[in-house]
Protein backbone atom coordinates (compact mmCIF):
# COMPACT_ATOMS: atom_id res chain seq x y z
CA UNK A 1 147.83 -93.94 -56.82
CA UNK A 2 147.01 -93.31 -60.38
CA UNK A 3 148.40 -95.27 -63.38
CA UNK A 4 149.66 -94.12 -66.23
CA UNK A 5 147.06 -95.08 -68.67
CA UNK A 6 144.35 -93.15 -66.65
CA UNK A 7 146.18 -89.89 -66.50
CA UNK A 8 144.02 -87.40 -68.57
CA UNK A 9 141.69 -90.72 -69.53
CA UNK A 10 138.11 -89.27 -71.28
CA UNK A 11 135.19 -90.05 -68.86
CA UNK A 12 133.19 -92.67 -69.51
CA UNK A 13 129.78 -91.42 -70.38
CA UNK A 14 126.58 -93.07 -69.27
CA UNK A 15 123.49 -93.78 -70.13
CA UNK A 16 120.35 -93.19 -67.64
CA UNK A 17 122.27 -92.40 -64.58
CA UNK A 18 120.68 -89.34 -61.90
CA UNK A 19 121.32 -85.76 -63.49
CA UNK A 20 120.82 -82.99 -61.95
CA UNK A 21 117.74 -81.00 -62.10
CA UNK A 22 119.49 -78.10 -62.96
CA UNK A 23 121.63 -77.45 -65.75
CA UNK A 24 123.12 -73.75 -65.17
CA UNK A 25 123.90 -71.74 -61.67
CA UNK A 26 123.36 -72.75 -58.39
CA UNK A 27 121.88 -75.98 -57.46
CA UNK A 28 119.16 -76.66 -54.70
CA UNK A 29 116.24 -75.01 -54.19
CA UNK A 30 115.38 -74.93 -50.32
CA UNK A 31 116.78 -73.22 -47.85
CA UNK A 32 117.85 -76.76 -46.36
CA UNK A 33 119.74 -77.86 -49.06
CA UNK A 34 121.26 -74.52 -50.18
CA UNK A 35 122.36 -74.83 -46.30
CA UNK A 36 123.86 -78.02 -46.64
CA UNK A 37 125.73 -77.06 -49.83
CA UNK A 38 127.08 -73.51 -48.31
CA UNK A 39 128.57 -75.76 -45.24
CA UNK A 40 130.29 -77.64 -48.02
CA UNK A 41 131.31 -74.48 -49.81
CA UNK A 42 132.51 -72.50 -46.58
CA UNK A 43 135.45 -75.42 -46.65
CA UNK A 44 137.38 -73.85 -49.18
CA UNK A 45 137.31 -77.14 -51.47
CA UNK A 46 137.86 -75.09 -54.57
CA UNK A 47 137.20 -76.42 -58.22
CA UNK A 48 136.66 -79.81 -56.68
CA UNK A 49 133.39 -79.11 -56.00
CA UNK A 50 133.22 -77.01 -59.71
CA UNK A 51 133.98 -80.53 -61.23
CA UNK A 52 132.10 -82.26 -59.22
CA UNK A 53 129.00 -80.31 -60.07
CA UNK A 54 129.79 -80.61 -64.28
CA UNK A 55 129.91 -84.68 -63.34
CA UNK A 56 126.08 -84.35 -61.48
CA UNK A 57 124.87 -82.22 -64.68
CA UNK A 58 126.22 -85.21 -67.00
CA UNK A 59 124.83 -88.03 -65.05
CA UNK A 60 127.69 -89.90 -64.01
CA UNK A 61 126.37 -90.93 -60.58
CA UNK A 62 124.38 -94.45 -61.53
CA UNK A 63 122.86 -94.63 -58.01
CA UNK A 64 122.33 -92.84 -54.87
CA UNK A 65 121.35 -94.12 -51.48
CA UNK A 66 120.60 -92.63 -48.05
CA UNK A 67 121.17 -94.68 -44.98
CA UNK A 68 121.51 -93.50 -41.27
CA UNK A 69 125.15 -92.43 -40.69
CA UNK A 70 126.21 -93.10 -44.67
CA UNK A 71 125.29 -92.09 -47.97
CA UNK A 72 126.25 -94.91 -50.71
CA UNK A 73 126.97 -93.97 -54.29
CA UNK A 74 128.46 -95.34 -57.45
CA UNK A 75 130.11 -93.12 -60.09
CA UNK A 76 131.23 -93.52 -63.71
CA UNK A 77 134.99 -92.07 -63.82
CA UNK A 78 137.07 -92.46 -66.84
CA UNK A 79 137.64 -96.29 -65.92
CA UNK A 80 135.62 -99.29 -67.43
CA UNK A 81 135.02 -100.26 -63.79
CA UNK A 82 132.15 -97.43 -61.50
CA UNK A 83 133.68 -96.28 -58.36
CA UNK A 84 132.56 -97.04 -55.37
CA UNK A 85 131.35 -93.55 -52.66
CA UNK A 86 130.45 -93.04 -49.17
CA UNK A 87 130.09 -90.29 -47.01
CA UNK A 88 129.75 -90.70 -43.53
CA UNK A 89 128.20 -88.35 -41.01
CA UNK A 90 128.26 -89.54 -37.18
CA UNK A 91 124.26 -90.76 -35.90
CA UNK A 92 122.66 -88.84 -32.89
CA UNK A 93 122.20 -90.93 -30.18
CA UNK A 94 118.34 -91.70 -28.64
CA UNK A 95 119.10 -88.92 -25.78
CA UNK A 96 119.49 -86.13 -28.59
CA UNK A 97 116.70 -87.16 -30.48
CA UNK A 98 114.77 -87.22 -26.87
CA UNK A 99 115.50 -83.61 -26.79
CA UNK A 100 115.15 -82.81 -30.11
CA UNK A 101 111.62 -83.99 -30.38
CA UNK A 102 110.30 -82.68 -27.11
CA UNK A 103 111.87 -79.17 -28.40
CA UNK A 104 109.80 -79.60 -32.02
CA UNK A 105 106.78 -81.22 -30.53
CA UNK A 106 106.68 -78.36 -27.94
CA UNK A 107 106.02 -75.82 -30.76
CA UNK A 108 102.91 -75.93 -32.54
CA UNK A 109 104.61 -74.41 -35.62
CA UNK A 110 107.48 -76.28 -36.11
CA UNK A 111 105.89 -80.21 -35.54
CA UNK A 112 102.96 -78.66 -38.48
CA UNK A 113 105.69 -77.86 -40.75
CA UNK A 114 107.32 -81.51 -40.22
CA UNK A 115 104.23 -83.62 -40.30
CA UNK A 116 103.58 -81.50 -43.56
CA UNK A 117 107.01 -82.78 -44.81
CA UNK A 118 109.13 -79.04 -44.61
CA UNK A 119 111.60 -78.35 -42.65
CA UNK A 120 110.78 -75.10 -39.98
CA UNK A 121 113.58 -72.52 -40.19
CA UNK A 122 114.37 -72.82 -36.53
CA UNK A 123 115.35 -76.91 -37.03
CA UNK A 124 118.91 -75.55 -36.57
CA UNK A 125 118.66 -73.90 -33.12
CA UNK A 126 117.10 -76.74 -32.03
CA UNK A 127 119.79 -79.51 -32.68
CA UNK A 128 122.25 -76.38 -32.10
CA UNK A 129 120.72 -76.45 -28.42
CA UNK A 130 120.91 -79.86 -27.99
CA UNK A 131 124.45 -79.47 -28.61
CA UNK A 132 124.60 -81.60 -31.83
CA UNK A 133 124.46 -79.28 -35.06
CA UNK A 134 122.27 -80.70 -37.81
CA UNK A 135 124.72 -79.97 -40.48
CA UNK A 136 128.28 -80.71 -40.35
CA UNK A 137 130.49 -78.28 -38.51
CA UNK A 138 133.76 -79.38 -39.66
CA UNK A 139 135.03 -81.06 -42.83
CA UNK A 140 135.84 -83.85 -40.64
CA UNK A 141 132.91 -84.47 -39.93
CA UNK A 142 132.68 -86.02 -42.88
CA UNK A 143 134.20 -89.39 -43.51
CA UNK A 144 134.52 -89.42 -47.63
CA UNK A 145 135.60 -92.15 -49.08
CA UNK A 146 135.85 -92.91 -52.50
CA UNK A 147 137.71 -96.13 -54.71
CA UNK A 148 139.18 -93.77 -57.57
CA UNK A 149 143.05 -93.03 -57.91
CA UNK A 150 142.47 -89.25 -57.21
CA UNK A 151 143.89 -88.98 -53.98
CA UNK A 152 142.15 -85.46 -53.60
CA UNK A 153 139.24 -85.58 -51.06
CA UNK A 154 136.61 -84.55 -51.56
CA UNK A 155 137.27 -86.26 -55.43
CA UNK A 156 135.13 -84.91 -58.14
CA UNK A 157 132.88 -88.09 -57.52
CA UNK A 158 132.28 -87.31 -54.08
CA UNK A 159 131.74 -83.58 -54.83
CA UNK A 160 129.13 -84.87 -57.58
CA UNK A 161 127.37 -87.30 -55.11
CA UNK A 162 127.33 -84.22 -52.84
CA UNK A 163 125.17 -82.04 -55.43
CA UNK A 164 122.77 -85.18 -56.06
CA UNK A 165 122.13 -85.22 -52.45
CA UNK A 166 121.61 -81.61 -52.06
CA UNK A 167 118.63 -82.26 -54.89
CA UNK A 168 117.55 -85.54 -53.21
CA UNK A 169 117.28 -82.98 -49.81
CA UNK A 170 115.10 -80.28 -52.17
CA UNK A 171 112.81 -83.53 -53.03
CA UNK A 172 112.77 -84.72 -48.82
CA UNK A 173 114.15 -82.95 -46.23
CA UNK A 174 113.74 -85.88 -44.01
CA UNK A 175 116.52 -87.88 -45.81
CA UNK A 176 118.59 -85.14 -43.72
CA UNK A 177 117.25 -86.56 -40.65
CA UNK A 178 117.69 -89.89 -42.04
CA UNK A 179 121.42 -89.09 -41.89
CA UNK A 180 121.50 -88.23 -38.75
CA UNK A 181 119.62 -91.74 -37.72
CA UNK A 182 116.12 -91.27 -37.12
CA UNK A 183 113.56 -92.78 -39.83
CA UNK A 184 110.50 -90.11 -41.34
CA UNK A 185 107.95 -92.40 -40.06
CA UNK A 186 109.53 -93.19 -36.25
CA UNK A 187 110.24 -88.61 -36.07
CA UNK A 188 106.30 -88.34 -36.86
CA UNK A 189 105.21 -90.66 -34.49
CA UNK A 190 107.17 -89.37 -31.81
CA UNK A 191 106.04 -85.77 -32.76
CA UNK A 192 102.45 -87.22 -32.98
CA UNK A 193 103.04 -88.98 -29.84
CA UNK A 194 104.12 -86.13 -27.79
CA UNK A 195 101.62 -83.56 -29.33
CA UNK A 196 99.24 -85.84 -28.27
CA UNK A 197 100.61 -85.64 -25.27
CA UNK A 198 100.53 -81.90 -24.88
CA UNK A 199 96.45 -81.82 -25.94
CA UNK A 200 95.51 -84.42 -22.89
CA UNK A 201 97.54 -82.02 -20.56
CA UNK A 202 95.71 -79.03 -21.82
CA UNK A 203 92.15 -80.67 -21.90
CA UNK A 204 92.52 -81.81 -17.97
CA UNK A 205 93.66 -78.22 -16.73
CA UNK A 206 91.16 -77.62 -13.98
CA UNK A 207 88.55 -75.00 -15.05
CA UNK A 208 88.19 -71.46 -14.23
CA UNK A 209 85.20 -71.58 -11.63
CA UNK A 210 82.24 -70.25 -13.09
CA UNK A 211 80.69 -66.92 -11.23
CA UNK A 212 77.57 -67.79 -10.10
CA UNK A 213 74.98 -65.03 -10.10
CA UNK A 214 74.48 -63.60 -6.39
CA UNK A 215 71.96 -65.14 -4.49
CA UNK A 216 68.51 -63.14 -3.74
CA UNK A 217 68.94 -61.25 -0.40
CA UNK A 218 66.79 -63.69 1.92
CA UNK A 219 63.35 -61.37 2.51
């Protein structure tokens, strides 16, 4: 609960912490994070987010860090002392990545786009049919935590860490799939892996017999 002394406290305003890219309208660029940021919009969160987007602009998120199943933040409020964010999103377990690579690999398409660091447009349907959506379905799916009095979640210091890592998605789409618990490097392999895969079962398909030409009718 808030104290007294805080209510309507000024922000304290930093010096060389992450801004936003943009300054005016909408923020992301790809269609992955504009995703992201319409699933947070479609929870009806209201001016929190409004807030927390003014905060992101002025650079009062000092750090931001991506790790599978959290991101880890710390944000300048109007208190000497940064506060302390998370976000939690639930990992996919080995058997859905299984799937989910097999489905990616299977598709020329798709594993180009990902071992050329973009994210194909069908990446949804693909952890949709593997019955574990990409993006969170549900606001609780989301465990936000933050160490300010505001007992509104999401805070404006969630909402700002939240428009950070919308940019940080624009910049690499595989922090996304770092999320959700699988590493750029060990996805690749695996994709590599299993394309591989797919050529050496192509190249020992048994040939079409060659027609010979007809033999010369025996004199």
């Amino acid at each position: 609960m808030s104290t007294p002394e805080y209510w309507g406290a000024r922000t304290v305003r930093v010096e060389g912490g992450i801004r936003a890219r943009s300054t005016r309208g909408a923020i992301g660029e790809s269609w992955w994070s504009k995703r992201f940021l319409a699933v947070l919009e479609s929870f009806a969160l209201g001016t929190r987010l409004t807030r927390g987007r003014n905060y992101a602009r002025a650079g009062q998120v000092l750090d931001l860090q991506v790790l599978p199943g959290s991101v880890q933040a710390t944000v300048q409020g109007s208190r000497p002392q940064p506060y302390k964010v998370s976000i939690g999103l639930a990992v996919f377990g080995d058997d859905v990545w299984s799937v989910v690579e097999r489905a990616l690999a299977a598709e020329a398409l798709g594993a180009a786009k990902l071992l050329a660091g973009e994210l194909p447009p069908h990446v949804e349907d693909v952890f949709l049919a593997a019955d574990a959506p990409l993006f969170p379905a549900r606001f609780a799916d989301l465990a936000m935590r933050c160490t300010c009095p505001d007992q509104a979640v999401p805070c404006k210091h969630l909402a700002a860490t939240c428009y950070l890592l919308a940019e940080r998605f624009d910049a690499d789409p595989f922090l996304i799939l770092l999320w959700r618990g699988r590493t750029r490097d060990d996805l690749l392999s695996a994709l590599r892996a299993l394309r591989t895969g797919v050529q050496e079962d192509l190249e020992v398909l048994p040939a079409e017999p060659a027609i010979s030409p007809s033999a010369p009718p025996v004199p």
